[in-house]
C-alpha atoms as a PDB file:
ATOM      1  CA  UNK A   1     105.848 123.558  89.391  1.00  0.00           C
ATOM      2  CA  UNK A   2     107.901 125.120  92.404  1.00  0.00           C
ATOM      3  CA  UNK A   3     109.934 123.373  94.185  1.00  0.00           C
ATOM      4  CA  UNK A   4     111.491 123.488  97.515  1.00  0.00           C
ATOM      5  CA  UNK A   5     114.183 121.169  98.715  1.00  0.00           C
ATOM      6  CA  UNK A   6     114.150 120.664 102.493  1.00  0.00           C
ATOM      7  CA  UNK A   7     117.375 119.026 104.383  1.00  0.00           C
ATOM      8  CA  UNK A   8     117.847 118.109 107.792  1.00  0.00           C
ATOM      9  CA  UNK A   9     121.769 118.748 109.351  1.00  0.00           C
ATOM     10  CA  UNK A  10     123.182 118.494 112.256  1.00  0.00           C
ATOM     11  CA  UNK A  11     126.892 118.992 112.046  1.00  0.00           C
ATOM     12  CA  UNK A  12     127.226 118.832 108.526  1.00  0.00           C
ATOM     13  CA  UNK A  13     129.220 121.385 107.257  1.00  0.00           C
ATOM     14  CA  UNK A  14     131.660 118.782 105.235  1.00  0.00           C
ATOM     15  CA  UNK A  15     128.954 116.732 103.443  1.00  0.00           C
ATOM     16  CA  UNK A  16     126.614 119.647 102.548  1.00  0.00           C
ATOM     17  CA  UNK A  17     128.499 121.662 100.059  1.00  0.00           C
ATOM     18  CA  UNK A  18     128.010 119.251  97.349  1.00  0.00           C
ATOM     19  CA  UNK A  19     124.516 118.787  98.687  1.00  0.00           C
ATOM     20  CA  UNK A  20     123.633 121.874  98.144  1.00  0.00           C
ATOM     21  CA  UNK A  21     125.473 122.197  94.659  1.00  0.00           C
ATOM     22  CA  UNK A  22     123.588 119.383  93.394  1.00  0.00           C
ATOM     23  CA  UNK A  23     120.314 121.192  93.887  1.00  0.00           C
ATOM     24  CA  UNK A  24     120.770 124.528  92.706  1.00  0.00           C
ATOM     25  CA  UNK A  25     117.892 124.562  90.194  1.00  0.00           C
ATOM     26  CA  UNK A  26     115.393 124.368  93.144  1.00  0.00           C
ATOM     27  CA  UNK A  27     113.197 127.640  93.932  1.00  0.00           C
ATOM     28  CA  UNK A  28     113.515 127.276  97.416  1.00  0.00           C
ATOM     29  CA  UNK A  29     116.691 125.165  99.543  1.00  0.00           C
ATOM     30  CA  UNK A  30     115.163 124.698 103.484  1.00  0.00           C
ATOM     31  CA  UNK A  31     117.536 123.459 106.023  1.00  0.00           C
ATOM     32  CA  UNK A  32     116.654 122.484 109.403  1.00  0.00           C
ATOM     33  CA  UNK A  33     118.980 121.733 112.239  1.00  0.00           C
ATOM     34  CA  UNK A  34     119.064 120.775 115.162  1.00  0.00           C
ATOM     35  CA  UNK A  35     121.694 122.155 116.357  1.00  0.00           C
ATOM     36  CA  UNK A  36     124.848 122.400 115.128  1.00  0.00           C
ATOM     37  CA  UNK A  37     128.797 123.175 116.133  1.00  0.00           C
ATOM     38  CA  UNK A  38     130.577 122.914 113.013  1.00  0.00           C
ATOM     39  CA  UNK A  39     129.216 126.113 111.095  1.00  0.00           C
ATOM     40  CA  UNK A  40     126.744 124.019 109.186  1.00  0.00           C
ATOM     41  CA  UNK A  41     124.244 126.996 109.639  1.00  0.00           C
ATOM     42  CA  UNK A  42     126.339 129.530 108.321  1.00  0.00           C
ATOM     43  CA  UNK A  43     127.687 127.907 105.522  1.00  0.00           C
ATOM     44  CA  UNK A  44     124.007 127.305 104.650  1.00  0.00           C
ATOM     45  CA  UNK A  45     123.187 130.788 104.937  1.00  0.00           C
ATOM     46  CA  UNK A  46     126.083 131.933 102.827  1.00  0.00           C
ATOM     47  CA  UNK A  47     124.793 129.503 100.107  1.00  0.00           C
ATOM     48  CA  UNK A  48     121.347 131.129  99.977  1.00  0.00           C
ATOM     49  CA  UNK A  49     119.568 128.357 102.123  1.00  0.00           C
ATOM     50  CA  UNK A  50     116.456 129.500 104.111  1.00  0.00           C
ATOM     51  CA  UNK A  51     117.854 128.053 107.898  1.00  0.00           C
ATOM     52  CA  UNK A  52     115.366 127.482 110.673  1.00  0.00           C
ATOM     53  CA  UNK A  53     117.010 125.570 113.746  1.00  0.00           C
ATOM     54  CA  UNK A  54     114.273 122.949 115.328  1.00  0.00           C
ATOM     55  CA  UNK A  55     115.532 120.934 118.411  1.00  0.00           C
ATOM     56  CA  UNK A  56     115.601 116.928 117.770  1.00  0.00           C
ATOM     57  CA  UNK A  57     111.986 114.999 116.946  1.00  0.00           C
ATOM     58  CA  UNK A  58     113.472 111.855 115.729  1.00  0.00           C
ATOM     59  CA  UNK A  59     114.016 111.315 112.135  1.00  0.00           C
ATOM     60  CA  UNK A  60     109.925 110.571 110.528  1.00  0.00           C
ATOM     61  CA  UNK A  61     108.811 113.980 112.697  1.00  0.00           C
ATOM     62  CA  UNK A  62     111.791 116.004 112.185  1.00  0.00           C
ATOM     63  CA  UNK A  63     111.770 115.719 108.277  1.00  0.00           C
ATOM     64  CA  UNK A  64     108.078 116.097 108.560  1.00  0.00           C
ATOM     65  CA  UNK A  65     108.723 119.301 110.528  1.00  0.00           C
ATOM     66  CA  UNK A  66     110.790 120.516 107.507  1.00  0.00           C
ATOM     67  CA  UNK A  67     108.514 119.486 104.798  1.00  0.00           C
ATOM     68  CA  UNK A  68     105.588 121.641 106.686  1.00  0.00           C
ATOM     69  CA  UNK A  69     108.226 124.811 106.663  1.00  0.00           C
ATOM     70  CA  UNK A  70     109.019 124.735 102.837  1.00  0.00           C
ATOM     71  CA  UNK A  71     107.498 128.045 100.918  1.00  0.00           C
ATOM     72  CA  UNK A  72     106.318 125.266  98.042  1.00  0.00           C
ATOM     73  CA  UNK A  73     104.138 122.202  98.163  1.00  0.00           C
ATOM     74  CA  UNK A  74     106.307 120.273  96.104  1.00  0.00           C
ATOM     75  CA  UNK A  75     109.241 119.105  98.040  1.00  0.00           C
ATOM     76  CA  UNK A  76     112.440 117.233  97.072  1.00  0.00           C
ATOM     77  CA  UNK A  77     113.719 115.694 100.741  1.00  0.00           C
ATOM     78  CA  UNK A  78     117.183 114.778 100.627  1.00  0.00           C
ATOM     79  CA  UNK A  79     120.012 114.611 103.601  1.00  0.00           C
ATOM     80  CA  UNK A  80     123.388 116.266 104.023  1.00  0.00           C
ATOM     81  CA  UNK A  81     125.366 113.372 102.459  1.00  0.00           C
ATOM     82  CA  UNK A  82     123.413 113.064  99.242  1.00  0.00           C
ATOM     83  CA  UNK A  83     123.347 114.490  96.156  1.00  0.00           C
ATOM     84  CA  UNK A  84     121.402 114.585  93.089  1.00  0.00           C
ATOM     85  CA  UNK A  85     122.995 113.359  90.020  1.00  0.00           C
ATOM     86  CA  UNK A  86     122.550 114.860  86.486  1.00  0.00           C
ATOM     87  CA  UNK A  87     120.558 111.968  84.756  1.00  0.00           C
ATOM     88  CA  UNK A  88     117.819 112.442  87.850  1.00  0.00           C
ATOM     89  CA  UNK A  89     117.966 116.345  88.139  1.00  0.00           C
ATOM     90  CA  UNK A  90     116.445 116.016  84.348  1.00  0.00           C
ATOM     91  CA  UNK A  91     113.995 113.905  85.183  1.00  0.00           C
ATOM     92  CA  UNK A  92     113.147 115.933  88.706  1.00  0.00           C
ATOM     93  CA  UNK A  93     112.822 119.041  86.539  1.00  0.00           C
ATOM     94  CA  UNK A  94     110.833 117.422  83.547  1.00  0.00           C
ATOM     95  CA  UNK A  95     108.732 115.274  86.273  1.00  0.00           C
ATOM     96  CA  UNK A  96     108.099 119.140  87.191  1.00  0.00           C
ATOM     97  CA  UNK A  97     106.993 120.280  83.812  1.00  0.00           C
ATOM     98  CA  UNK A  98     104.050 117.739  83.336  1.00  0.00           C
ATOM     99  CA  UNK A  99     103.544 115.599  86.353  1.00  0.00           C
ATOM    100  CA  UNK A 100     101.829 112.560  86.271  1.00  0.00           C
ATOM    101  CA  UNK A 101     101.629 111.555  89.522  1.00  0.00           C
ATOM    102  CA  UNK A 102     101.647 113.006  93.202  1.00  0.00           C
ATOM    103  CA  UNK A 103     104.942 111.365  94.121  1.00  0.00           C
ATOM    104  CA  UNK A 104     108.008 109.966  92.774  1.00  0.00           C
ATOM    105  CA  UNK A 105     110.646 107.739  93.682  1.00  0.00           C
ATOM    106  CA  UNK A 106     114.446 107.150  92.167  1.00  0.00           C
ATOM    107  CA  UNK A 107     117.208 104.465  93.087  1.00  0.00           C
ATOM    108  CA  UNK A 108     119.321 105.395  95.613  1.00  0.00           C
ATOM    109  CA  UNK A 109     123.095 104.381  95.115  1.00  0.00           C
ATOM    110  CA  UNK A 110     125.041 104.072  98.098  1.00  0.00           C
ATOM    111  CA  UNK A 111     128.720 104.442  98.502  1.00  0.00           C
ATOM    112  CA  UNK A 112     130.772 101.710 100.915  1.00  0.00           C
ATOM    113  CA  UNK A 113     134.005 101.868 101.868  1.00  0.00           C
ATOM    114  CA  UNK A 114     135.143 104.064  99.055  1.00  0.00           C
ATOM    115  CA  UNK A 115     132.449 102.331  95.966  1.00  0.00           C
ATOM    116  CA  UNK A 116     129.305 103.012  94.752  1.00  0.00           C
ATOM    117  CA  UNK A 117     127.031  99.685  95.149  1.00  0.00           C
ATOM    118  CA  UNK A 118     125.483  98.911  92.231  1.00  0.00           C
ATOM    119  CA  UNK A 119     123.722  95.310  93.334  1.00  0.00           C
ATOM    120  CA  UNK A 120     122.968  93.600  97.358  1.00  0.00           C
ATOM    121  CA  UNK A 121     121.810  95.754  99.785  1.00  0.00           C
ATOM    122  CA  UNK A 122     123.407  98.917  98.299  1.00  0.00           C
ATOM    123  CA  UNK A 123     121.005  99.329  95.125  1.00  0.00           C
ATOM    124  CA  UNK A 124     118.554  99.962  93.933  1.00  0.00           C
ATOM    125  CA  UNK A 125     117.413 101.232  97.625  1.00  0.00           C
ATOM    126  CA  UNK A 126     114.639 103.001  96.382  1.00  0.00           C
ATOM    127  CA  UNK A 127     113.589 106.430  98.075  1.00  0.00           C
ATOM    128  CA  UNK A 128     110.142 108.039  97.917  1.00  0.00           C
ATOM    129  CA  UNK A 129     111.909 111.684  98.097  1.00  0.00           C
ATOM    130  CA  UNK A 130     109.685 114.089  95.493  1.00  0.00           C
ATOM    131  CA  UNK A 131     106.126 114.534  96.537  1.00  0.00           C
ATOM    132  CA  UNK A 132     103.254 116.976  96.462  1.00  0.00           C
ATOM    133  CA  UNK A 133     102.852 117.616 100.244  1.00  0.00           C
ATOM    134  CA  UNK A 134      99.515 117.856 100.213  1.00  0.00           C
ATOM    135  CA  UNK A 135      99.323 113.756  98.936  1.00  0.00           C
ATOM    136  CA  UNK A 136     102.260 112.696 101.163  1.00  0.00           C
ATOM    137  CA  UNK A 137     103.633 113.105 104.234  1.00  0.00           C
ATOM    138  CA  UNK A 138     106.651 111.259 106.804  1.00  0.00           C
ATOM    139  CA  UNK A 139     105.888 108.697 108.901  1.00  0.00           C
ATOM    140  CA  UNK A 140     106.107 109.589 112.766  1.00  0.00           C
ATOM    141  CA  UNK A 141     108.562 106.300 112.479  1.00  0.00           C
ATOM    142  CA  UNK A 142     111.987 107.631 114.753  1.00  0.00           C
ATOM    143  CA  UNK A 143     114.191 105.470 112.472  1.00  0.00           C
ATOM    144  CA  UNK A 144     113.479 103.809 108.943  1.00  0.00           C
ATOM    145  CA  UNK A 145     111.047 106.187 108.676  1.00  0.00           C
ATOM    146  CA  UNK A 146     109.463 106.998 105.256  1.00  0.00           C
ATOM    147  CA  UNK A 147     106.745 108.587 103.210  1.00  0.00           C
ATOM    148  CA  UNK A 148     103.730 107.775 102.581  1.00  0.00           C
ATOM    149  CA  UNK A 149     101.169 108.074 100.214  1.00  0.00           C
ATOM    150  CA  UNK A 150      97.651 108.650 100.464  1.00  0.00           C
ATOM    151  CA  UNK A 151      95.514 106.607  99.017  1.00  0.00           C
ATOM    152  CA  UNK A 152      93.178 109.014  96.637  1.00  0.00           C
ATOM    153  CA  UNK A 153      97.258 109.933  95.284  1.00  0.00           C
ATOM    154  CA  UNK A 154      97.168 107.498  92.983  1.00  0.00           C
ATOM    155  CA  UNK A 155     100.547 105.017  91.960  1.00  0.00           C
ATOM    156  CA  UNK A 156     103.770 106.569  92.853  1.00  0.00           C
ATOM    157  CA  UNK A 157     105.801 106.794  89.426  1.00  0.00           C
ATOM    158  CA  UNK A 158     109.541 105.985  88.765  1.00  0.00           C
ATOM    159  CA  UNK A 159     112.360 108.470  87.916  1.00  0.00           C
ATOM    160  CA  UNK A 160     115.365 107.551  85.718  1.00  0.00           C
ATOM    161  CA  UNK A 161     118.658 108.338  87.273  1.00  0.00           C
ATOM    162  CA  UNK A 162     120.413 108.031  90.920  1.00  0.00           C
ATOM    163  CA  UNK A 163     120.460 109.827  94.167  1.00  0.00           C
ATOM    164  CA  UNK A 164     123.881 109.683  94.936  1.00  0.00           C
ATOM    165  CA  UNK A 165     124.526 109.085  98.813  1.00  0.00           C
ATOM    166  CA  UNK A 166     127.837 109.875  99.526  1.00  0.00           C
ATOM    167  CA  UNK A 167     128.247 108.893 103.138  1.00  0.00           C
ATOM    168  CA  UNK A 168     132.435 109.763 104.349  1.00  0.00           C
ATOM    169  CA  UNK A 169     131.538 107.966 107.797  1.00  0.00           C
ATOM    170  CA  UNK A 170     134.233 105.552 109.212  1.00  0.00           C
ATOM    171  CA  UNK A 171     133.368 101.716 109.915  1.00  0.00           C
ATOM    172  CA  UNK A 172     133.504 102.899 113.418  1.00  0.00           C
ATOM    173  CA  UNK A 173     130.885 105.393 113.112  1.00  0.00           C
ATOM    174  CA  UNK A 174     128.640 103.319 110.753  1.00  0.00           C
ATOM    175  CA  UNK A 175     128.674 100.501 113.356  1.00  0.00           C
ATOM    176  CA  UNK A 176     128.020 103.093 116.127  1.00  0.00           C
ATOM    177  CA  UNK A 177     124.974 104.116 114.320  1.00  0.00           C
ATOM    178  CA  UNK A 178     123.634 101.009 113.267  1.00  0.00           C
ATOM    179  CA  UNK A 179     123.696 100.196 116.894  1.00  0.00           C
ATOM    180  CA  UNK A 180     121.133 102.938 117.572  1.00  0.00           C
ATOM    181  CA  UNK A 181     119.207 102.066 114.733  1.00  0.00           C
ATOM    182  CA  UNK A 182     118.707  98.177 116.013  1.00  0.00           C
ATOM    183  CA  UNK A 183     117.942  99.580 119.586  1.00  0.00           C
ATOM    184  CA  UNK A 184     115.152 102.060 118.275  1.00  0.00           C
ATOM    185  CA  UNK A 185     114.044  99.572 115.792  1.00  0.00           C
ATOM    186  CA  UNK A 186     113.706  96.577 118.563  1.00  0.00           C
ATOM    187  CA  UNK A 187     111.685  98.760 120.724  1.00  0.00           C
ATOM    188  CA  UNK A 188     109.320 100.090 117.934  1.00  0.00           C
ATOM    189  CA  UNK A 189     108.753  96.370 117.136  1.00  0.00           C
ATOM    190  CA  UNK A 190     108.173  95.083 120.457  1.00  0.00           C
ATOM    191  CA  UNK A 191     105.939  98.272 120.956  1.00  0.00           C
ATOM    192  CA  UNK A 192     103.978  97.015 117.876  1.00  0.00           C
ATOM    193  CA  UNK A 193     103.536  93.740 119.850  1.00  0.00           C
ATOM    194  CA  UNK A 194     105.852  91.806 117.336  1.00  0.00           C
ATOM    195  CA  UNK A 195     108.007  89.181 119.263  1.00  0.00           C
ATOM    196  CA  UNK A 196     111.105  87.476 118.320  1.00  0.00           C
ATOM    197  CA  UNK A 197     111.383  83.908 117.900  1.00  0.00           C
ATOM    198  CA  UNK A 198     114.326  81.751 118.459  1.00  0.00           C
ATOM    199  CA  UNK A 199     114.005  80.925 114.886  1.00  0.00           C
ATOM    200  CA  UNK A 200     113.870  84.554 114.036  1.00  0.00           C
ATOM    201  CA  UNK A 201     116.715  85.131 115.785  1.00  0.00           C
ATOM    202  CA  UNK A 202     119.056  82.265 114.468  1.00  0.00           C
ATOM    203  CA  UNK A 203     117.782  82.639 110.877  1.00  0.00           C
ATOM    204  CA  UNK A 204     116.750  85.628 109.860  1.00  0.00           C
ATOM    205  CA  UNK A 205     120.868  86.897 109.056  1.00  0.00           C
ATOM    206  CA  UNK A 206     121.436  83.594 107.220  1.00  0.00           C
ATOM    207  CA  UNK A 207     118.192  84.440 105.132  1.00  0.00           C
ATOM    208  CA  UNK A 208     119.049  87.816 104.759  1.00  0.00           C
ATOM    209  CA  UNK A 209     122.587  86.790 103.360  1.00  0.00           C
ATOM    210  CA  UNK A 210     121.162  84.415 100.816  1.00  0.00           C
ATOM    211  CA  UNK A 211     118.589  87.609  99.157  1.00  0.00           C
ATOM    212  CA  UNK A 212     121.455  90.171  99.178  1.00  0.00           C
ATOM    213  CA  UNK A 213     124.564  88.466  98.632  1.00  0.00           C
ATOM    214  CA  UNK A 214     123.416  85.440  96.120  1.00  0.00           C
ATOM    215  CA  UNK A 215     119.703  86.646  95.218  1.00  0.00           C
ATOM    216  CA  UNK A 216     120.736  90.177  94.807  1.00  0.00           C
ATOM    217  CA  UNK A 217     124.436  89.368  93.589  1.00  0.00           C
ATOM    218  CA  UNK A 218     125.801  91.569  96.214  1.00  0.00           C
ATOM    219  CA  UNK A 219     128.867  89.387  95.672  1.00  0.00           C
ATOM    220  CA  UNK A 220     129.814  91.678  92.247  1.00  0.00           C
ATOM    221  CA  UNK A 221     130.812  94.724  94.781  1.00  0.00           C
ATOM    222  CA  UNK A 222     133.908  92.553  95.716  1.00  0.00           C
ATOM    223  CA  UNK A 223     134.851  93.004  99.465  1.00  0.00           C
ATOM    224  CA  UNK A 224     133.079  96.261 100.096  1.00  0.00           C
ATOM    225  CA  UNK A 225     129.943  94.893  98.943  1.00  0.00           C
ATOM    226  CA  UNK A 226     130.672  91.499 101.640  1.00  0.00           C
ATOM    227  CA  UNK A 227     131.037  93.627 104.312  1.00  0.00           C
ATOM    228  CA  UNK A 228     127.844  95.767 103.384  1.00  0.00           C
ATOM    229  CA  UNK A 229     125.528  92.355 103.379  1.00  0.00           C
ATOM    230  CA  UNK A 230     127.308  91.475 106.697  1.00  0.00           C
ATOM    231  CA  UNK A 231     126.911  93.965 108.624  1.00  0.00           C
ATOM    232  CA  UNK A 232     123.601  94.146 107.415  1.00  0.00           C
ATOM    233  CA  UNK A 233     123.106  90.553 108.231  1.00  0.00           C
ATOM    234  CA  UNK A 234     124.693  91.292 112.090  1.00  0.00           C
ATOM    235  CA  UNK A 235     121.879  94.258 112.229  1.00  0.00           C
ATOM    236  CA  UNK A 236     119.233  91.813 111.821  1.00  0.00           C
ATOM    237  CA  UNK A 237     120.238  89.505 114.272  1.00  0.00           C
ATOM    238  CA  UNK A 238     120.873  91.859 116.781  1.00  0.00           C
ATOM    239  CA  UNK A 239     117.566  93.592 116.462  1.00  0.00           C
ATOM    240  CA  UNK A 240     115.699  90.473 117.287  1.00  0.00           C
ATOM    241  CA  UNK A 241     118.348  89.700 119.319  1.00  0.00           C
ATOM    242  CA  UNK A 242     117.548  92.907 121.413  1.00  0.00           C
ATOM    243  CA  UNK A 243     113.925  92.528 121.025  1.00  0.00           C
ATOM    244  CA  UNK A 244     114.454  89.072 123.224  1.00  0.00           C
ATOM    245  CA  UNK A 245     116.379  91.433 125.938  1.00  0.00           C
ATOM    246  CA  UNK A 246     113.421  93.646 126.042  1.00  0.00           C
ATOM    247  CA  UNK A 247     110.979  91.157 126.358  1.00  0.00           C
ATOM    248  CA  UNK A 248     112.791  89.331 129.588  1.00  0.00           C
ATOM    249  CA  UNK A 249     113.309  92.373 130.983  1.00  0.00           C
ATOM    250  CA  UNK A 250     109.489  92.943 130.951  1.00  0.00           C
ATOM    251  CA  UNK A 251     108.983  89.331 132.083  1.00  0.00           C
ATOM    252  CA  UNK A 252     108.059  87.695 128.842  1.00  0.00           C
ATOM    253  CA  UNK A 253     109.641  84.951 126.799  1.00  0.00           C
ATOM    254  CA  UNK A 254     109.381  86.639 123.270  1.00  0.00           C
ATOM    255  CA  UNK A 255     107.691  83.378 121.791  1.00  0.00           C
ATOM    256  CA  UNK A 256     106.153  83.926 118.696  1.00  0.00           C
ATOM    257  CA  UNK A 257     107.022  85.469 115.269  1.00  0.00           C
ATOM    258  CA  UNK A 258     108.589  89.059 114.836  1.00  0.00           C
END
C-alpha cells in the first residue's frame, strides 16, 4: 500500500534531517509548519518534502490537519525529533505488504540526557503512529493528544522494532515545556469537570514514583532515568496542583477526585 508520512515542524531545521532520512522509503513525505525562522521549510523542500505552512491548531488538530493533506490514506505520523529505526522500517514496509489490521502501533524509545530509556517512563511508550485514515483519526486533544480508532477497525496490531525519539532539548527547555503541558492539561481536566483532591494532589507523584521507578525498574537507566521519573513525578503534582488554582479562582474548592 502507499504511504505518506506527514510531520509537523516548527523551527526544526536541526532535528529533521535525520527525520527525514529515516523515512525515505515512503511514497509521499508531508510537512506542515507553522511557521518557521530557521529554514526548516527549505531544507524540507530541498529534500523532496511536499511543504504546506498551516498557522498553529494545537497539537490533536494540527496533526489531524496534516493527516487530511497527505496524497495517501495510509499515513505514518511522526515529529521532527524522531526517527524510524531499521528493525521497524521492515516491519512498516511488510505491515504494508499484507496488512492485517487498520492501525499499528510500535514502542517508542526515548532519549534523556544523552541515553536511550529502555525501562520507567521512557519505554515502551507506545505510539499509535501507522493508520489507514479512513479507520483513524487525532484527537482534537491540544496536548497528549492521540489517535484513535474506530470501532468497526478492529484490534490495533503490534510492530517489532523502535521509533527512535531523539529529542537534543536542554533541561531548561524540557522543563519550560512541561510547564505548558501541565497548564493545558489542568484546564482540559477541569473543563472535563474532573477536580483535584487534596489526596490527589499529595499522592499521586509518590504513586507515580513507585510504577515507574520500582514497578517499571526505571531505576536500571542510572541517573538519567531518576531524573526522567522525577520530573515526571513533579508534572503530576503540579497539574493537580494547578487544577486546585483554577478551581479557587472560579470560586470552588476542587473537592472530589481528578
Amino acid at each position: 500500500m502507499p504511504l505518506s508520512v506527514v510531520i509537523i515542524t516548527l523551527n526544526a531545521a536541526a532535528q529533521l534531517p535525520a527525520c527525514l532520512d529515516s523515512v525515505d522509503f515512503a511514497d509521499e513525505v508531508l510537512v506542515v509548519d507553522s511557521g518557521s525562522s530557521d529554514g526548516t521549510v527549505e531544507l524540507a523542500r530541498a529534500r523532496g518534502a511536499r511543504v504546506i505552512h498551516q498557522d498553529w491548531l494545537g497539537f490533536g488538530p494540527q496533526k489531524q490537519f496534516a493527516v487530511e493533506q497527505a496524497a495517501h490514506d495510509w499515513v505514518l505520523c511522526l515529529d521532527a525529533d524522531e526517527r524510524v529505526s531499521a528493525p521497524l522500517r521492515t516491519s512498516i514496509l511488510a505491515a504494508l505488504a499484507a496488512p492485517t489490521a487498520r492501525a499499528y502501533r510500535f514502542a517508542r524509545c526515548n532519549r534523556f540526557l544523552g541515553r536511550y530509556l529502555r525501562h520507567g517512563e521512557g519505554y515502551p511508550d507506545w505510539s499509535l503512529r501507522l493508520f489507514h485514515r479512513g479507520h483513524a483519526r487525532w484527537s482534537d486533544d491540544a496536548v497528549h493528544e492521540k489517535v484513535v480508532v474506530a470501532s468497526e477497525a478492529g484490534p490495533v496490531a503490534t510492530l517489532a522494532g523502535d521509533l527512535m525519539h531523539d529529542s537534543a532539548e536542554s533541561i531548561a527547555a524540557y522543563l519550560t515545556k512541561q510547564n505548558r503541558y501541565t497548564s493545558l492539561a489542568a484546564e482540559a481536566a477541569v473543563a472535563a469537570g474532573k477536580r483535584a483532591s487534596a489526596g490527589r494532589v499529595a499522592l499521586s507523584p509518590l504513586v507515580r514514583f513507585f510504577k515507574f521507578y520500582v514497578v517499571r525498574r526505571g531505576f536500571l537507566d542510572g541517573l538519567p532515568g531518576f531524573i526522567h521519573v522525577t520530573i515526571g513525578c513533579f508534572n503530576s503534582f503540579t497539574k493537580y496542583a494547578k487544577m486546585r488554582e483554577i478551581a479557587l479562582r472560579a470560586g470552588r474548592h476542587g473537592s472530589g477526585q481528578g
